[in-house]
N, C-alpha and C. Protein backbone atom coordinates (compact mmCIF):
# COMPACT_ATOMS: atom_id res chain seq x y z
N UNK A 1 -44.44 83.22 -1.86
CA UNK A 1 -43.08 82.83 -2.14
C UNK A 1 -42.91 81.34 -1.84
N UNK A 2 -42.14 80.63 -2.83
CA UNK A 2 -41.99 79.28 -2.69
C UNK A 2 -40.88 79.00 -1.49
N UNK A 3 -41.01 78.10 -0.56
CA UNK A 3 -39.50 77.88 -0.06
C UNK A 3 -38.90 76.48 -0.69
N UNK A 4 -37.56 76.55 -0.64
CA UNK A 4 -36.97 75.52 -0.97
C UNK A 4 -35.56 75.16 -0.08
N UNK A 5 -35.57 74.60 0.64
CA UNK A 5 -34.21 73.83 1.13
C UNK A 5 -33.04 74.14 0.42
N UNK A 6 -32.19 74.40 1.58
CA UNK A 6 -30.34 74.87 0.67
C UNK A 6 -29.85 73.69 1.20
N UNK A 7 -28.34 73.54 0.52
CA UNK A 7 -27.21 73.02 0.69
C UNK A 7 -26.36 74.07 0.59
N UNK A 8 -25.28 73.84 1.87
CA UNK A 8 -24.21 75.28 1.60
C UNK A 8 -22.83 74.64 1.60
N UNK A 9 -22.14 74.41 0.36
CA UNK A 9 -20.86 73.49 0.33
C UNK A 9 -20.04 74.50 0.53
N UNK A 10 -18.72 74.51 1.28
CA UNK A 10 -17.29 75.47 1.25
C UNK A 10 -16.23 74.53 0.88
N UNK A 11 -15.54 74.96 -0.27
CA UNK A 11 -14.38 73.99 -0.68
C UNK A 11 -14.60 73.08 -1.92
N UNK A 12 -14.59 73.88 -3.29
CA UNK A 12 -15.48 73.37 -4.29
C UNK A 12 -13.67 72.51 -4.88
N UNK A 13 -14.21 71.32 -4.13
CA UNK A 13 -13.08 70.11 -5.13
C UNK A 13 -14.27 69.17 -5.17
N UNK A 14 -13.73 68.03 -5.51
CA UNK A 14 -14.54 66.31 -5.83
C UNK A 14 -15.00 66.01 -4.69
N UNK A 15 -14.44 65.65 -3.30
CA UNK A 15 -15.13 65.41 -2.49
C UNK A 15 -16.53 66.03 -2.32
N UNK A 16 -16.25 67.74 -2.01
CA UNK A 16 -17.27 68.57 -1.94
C UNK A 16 -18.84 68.30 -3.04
N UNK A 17 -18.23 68.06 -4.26
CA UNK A 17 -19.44 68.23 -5.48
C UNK A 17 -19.79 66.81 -5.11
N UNK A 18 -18.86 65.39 -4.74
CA UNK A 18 -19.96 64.39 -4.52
C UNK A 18 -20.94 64.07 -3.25
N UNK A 19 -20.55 64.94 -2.16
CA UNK A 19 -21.14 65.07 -1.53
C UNK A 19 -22.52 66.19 -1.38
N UNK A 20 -22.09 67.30 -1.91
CA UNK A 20 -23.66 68.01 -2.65
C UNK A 20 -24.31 67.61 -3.38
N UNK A 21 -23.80 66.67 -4.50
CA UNK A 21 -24.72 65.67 -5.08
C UNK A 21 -25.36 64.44 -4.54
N UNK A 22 -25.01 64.31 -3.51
CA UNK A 22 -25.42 63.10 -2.47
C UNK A 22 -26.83 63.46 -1.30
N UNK A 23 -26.41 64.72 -1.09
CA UNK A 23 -27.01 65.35 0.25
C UNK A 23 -27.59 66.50 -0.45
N UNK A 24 -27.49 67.12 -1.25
CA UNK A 24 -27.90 68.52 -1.75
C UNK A 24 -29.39 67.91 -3.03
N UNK A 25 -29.72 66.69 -2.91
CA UNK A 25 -30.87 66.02 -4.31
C UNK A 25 -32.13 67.01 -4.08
N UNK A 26 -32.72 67.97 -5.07
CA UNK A 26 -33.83 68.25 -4.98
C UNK A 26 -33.82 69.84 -4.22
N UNK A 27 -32.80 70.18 -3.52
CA UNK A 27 -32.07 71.59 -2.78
C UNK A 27 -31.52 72.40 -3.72
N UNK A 28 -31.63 73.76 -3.44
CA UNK A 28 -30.85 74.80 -3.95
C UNK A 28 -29.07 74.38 -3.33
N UNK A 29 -27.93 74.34 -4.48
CA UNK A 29 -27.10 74.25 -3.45
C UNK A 29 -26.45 75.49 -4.24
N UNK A 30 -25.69 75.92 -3.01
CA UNK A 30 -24.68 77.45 -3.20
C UNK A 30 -23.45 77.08 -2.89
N UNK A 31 -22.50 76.84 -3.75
CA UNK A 31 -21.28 76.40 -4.19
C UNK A 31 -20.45 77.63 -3.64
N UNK A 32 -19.28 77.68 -2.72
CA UNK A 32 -18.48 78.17 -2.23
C UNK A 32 -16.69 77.91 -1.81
N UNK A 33 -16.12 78.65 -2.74
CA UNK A 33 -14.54 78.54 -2.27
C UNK A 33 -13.91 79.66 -2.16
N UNK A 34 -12.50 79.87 -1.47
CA UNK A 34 -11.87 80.81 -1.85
C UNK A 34 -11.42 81.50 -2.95
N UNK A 35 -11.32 80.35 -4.21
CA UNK A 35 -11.29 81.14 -5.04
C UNK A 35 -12.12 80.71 -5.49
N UNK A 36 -12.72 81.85 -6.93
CA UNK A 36 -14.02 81.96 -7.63
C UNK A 36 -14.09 80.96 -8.53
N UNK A 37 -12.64 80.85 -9.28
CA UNK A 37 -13.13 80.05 -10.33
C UNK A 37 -13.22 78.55 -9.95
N UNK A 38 -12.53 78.11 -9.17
CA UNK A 38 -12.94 76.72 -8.58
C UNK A 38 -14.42 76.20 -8.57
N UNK A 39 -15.16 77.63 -7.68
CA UNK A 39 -16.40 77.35 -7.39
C UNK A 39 -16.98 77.67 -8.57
N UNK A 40 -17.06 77.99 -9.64
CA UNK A 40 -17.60 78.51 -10.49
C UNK A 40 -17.57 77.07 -11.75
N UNK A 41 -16.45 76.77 -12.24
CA UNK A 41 -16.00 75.30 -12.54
C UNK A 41 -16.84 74.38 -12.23
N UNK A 42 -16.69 73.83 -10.67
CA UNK A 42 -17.83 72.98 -9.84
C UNK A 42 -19.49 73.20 -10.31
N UNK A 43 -19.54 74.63 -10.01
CA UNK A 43 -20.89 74.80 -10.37
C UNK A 43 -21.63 74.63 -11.64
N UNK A 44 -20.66 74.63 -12.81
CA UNK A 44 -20.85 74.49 -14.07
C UNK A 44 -20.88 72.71 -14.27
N UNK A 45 -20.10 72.02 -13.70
CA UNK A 45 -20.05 70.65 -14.14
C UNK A 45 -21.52 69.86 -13.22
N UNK A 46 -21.59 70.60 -11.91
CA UNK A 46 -23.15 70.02 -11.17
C UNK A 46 -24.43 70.63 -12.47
N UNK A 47 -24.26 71.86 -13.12
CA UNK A 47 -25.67 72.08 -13.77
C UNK A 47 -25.41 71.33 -14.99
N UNK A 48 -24.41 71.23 -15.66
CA UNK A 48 -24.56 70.03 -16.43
C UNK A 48 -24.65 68.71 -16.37
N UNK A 49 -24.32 68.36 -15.16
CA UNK A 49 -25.04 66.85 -15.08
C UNK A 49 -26.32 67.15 -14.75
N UNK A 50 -26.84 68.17 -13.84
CA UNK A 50 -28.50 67.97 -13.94
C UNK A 50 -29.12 68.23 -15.19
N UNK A 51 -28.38 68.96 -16.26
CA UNK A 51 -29.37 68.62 -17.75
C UNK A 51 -29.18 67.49 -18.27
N UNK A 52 -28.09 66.67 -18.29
CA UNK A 52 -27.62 65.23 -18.12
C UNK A 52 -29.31 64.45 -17.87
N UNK A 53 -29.31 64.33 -16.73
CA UNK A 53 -30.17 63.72 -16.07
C UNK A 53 -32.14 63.96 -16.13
N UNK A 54 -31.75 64.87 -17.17
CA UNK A 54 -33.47 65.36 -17.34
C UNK A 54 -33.68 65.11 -18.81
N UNK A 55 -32.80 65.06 -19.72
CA UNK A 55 -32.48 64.93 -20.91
C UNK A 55 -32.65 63.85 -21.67
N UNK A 56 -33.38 62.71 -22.15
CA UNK A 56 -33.35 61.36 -22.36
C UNK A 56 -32.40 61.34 -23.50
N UNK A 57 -31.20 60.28 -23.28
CA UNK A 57 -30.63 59.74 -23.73
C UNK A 57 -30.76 58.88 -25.01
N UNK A 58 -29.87 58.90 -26.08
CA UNK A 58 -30.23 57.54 -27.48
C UNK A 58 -29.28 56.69 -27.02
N UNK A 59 -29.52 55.61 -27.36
CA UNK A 59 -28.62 54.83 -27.31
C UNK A 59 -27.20 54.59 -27.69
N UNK A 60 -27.50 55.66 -28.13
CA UNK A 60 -26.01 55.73 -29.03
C UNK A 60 -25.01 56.63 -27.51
N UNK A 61 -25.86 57.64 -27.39
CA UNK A 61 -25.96 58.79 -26.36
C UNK A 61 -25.03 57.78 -25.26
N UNK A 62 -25.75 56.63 -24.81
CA UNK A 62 -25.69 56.05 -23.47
C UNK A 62 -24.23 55.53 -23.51
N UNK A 63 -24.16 54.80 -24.73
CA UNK A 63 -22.61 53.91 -25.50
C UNK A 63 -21.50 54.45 -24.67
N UNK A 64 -21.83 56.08 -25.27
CA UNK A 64 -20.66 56.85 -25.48
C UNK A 64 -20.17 57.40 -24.31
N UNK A 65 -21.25 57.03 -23.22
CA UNK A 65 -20.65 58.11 -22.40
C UNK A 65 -19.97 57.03 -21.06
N UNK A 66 -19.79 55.79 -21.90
CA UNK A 66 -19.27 54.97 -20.64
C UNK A 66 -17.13 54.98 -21.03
């Protein structure tokens, strides 16, 4: 079995996701709030920036996203 390092965030707003993205690089992180869809939201916008970030960009790609 592989191990891998967690991050355990509680309180899925902006602070929270830039700080799991800060401290959580390369970690499993497990996204947690009281309510679901908050955390669920959060968790959807962190896995799309990591396909973001693995994904090479066109230039056109790069333009657009400023």
């Amino acid at each position: 079995m592989q191990e891998k390092d967690v991050t355990l965030v509680t309180g899925a707003g902006q602070i929270s996701m830039a700080t799991a993205r800060r401290l959580g690089y390369g970690k499993k992180i497990v996204m947690g709030d009281k309510n679901l869809g908050n955390a669920k939201a959060i968790a959807e916008i962190m896995n799309n920036a990591r396909r973001a970030d693995r994904e090479p960009q066109t230039k056109w790609q790069m333009s657009q996203s400023f």
